[in-house]
C-alpha atoms as a PDB file:
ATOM      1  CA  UNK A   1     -22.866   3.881   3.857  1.00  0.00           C
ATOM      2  CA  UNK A   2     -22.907   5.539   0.522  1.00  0.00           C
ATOM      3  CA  UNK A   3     -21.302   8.548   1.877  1.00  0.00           C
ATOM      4  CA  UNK A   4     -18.388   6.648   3.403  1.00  0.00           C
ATOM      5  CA  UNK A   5     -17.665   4.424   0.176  1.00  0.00           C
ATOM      6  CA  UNK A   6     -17.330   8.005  -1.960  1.00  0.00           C
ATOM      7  CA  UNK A   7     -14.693   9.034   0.683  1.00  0.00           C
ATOM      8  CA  UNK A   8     -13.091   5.994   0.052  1.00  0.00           C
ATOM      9  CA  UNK A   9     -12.887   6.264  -3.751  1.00  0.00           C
ATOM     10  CA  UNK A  10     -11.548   9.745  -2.810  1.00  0.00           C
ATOM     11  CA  UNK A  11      -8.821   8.100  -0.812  1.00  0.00           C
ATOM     12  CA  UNK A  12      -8.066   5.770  -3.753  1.00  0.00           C
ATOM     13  CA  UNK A  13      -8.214   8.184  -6.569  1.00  0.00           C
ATOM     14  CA  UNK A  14      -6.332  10.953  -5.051  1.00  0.00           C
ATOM     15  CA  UNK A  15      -3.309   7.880  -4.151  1.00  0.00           C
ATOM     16  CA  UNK A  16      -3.459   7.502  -7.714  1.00  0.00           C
ATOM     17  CA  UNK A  17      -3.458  11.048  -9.014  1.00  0.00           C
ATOM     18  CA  UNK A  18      -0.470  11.650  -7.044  1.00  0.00           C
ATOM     19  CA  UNK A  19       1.005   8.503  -8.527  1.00  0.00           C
ATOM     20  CA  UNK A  20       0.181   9.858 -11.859  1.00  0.00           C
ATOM     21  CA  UNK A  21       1.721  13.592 -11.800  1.00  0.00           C
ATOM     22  CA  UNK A  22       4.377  12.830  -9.192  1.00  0.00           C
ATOM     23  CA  UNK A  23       6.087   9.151 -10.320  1.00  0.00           C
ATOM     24  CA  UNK A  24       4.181   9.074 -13.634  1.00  0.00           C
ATOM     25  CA  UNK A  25       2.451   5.973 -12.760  1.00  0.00           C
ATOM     26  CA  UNK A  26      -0.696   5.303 -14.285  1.00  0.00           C
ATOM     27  CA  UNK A  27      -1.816   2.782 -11.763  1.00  0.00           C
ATOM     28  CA  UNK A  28      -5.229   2.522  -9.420  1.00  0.00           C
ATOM     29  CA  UNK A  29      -3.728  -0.707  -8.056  1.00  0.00           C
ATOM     30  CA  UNK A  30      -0.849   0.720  -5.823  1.00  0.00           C
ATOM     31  CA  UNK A  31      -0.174  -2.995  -4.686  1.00  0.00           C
ATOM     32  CA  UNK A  32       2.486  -2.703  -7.540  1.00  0.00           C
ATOM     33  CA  UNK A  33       4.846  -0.453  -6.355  1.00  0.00           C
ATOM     34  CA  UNK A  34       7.570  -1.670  -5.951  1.00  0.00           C
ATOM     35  CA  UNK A  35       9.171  -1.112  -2.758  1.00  0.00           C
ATOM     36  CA  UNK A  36      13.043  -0.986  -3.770  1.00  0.00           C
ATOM     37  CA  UNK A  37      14.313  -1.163   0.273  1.00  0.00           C
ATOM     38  CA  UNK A  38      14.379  -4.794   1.643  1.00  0.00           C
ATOM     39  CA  UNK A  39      13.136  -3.497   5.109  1.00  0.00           C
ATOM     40  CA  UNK A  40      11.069  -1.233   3.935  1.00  0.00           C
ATOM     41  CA  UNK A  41       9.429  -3.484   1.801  1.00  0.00           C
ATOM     42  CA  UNK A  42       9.298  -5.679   5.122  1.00  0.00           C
ATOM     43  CA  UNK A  43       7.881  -3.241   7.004  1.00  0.00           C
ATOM     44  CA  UNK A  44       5.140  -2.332   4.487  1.00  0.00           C
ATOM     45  CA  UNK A  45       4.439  -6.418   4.134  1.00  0.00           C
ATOM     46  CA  UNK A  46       4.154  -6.327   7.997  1.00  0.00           C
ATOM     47  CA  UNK A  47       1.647  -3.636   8.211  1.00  0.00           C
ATOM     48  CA  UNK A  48      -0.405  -5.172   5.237  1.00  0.00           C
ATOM     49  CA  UNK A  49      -0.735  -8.159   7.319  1.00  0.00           C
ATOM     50  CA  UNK A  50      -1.364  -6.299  10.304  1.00  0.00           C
ATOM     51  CA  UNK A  51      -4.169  -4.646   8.797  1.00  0.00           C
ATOM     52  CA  UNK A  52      -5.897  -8.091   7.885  1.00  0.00           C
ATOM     53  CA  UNK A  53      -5.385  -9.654  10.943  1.00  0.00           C
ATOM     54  CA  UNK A  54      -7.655  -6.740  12.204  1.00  0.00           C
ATOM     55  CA  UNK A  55      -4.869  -5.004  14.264  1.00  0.00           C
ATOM     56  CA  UNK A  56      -6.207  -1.916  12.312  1.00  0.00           C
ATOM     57  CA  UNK A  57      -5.068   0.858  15.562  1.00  0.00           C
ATOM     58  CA  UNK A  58      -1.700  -0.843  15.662  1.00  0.00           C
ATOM     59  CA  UNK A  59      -1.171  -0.708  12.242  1.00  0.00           C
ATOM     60  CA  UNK A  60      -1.704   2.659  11.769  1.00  0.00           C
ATOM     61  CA  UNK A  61       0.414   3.016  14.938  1.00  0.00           C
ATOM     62  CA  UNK A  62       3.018   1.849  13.801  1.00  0.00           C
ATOM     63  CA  UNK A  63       2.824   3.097  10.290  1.00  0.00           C
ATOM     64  CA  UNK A  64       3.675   6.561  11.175  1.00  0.00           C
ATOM     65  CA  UNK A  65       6.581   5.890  12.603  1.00  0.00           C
ATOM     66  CA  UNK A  66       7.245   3.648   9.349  1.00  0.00           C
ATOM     67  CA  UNK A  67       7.435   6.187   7.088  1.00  0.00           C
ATOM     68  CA  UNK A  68       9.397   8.916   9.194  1.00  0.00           C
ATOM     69  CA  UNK A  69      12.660   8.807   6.821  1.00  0.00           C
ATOM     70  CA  UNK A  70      10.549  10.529   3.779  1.00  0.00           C
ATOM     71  CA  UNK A  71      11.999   8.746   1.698  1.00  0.00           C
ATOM     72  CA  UNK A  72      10.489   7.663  -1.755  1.00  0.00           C
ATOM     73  CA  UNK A  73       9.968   3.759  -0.013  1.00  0.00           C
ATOM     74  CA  UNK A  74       8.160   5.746   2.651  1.00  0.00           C
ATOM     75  CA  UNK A  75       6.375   7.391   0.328  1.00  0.00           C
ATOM     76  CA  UNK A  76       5.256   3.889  -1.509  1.00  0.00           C
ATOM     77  CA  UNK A  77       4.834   2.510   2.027  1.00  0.00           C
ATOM     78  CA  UNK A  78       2.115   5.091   2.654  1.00  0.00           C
ATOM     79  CA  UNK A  79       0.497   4.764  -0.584  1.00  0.00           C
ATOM     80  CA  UNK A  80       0.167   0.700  -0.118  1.00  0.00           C
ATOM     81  CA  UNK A  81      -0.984   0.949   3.213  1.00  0.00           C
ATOM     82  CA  UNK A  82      -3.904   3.850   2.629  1.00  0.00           C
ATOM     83  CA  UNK A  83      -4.600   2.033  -0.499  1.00  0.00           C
ATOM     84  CA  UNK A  84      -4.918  -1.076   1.465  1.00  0.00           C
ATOM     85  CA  UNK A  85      -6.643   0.110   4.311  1.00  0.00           C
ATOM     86  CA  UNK A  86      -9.272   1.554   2.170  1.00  0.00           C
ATOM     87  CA  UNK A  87      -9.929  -1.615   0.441  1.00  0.00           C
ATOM     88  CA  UNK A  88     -10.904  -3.465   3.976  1.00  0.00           C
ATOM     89  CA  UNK A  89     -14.617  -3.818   4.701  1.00  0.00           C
ATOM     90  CA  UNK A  90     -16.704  -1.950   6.690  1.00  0.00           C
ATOM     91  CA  UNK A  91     -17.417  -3.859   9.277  1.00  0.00           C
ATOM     92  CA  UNK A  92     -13.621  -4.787  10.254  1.00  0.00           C
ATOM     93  CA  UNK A  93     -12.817  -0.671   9.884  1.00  0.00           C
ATOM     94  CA  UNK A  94     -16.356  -0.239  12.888  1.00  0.00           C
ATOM     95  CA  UNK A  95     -14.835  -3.462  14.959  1.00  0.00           C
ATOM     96  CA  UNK A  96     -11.567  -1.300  15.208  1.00  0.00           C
ATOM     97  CA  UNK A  97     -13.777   2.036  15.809  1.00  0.00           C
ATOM     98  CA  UNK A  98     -11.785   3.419  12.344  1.00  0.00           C
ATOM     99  CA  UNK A  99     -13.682   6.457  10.972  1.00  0.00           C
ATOM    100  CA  UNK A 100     -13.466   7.110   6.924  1.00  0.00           C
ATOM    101  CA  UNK A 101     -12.931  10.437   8.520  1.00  0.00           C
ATOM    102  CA  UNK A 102      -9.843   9.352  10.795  1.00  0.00           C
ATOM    103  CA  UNK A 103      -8.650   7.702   7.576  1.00  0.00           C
ATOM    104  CA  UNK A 104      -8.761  11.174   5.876  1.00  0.00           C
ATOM    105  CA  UNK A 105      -7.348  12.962   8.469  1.00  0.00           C
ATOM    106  CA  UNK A 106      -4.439   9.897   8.388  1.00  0.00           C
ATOM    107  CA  UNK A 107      -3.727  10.361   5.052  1.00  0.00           C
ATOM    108  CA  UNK A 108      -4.014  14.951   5.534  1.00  0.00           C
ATOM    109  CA  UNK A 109      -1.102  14.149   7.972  1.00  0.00           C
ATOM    110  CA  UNK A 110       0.961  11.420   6.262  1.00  0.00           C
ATOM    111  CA  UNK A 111       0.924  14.037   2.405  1.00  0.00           C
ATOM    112  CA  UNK A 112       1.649  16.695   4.042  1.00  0.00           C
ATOM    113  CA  UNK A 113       4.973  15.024   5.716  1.00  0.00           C
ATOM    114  CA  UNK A 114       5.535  15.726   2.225  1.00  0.00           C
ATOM    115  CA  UNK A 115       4.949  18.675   1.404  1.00  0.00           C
ATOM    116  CA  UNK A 116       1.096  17.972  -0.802  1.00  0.00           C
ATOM    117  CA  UNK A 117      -0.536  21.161   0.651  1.00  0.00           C
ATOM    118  CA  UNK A 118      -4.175  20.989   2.533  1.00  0.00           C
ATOM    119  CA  UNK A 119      -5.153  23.207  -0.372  1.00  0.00           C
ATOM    120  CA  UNK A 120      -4.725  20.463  -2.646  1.00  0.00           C
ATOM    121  CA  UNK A 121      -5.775  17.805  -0.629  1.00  0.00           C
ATOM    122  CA  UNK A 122      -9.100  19.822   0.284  1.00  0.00           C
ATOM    123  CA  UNK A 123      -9.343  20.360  -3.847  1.00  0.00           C
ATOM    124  CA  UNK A 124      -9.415  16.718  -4.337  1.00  0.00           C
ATOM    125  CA  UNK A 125     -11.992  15.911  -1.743  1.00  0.00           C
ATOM    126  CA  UNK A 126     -13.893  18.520  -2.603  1.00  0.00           C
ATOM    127  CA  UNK A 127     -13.713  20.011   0.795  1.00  0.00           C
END
């Protein structure tokens, strides 16, 4: 348990180092972004809701397709949703059989759509 909710400030602090050096956003709360795509900022809504209605496999499903485009929205989609998913409790994330680790290896996947190296994820998780 311990060891699962320091991957999960991992997760949250590397969204908002990104945030920080990439958009200049000093944020931790990524809930904020705003999302300047009407559908996009649909889609990212949907998910959100998704995840709390404890479709967590669909969501993430679906969210890679989302965020395809690479666009900045997709970008802010991404950060929402891992920001979001990271938030929900334990027992919903082993109900859906979600792994801190799958998270992680989510997230490896969805940065390096754009172009964040595994070098510098693995430097921020300490890997």
């Amino acid at each position: 348990m311990l060891e699962q909710d320091y991957i999960m400030r991992q997760i949250r602090q590397m969204i908002a180092i990104i945030m920080k050096v990439v958009f200049g956003i000093d944020t931790a709360d990524t809930e904020t972004i705003a999302i300047l795509d009407l559908a996009k900022k649909a889609k990212s809504d949907w998910l959100i809701e998704e995840l709390d209605s404890g479709n967590i496999r669909e969501a993430i499903l679906e969210f890679r397709g989302a965020t395809e485009n690479q666009t900045k929205d997709d970008l802010f989609i991404g950060f929402n949703f891992f920001s979001h998913l990271c938030s929900l409790d334990d027992d919903i994330l082993a109900e859906n059989n979600i792994s801190y680790a799958e998270i992680k290896d989510e997230m490896r996947a969805f940065f390096a759509q754009y172009g964040i190296s595994d070098q510098l994820f693995d430097l921020i998780f300490f890997e």
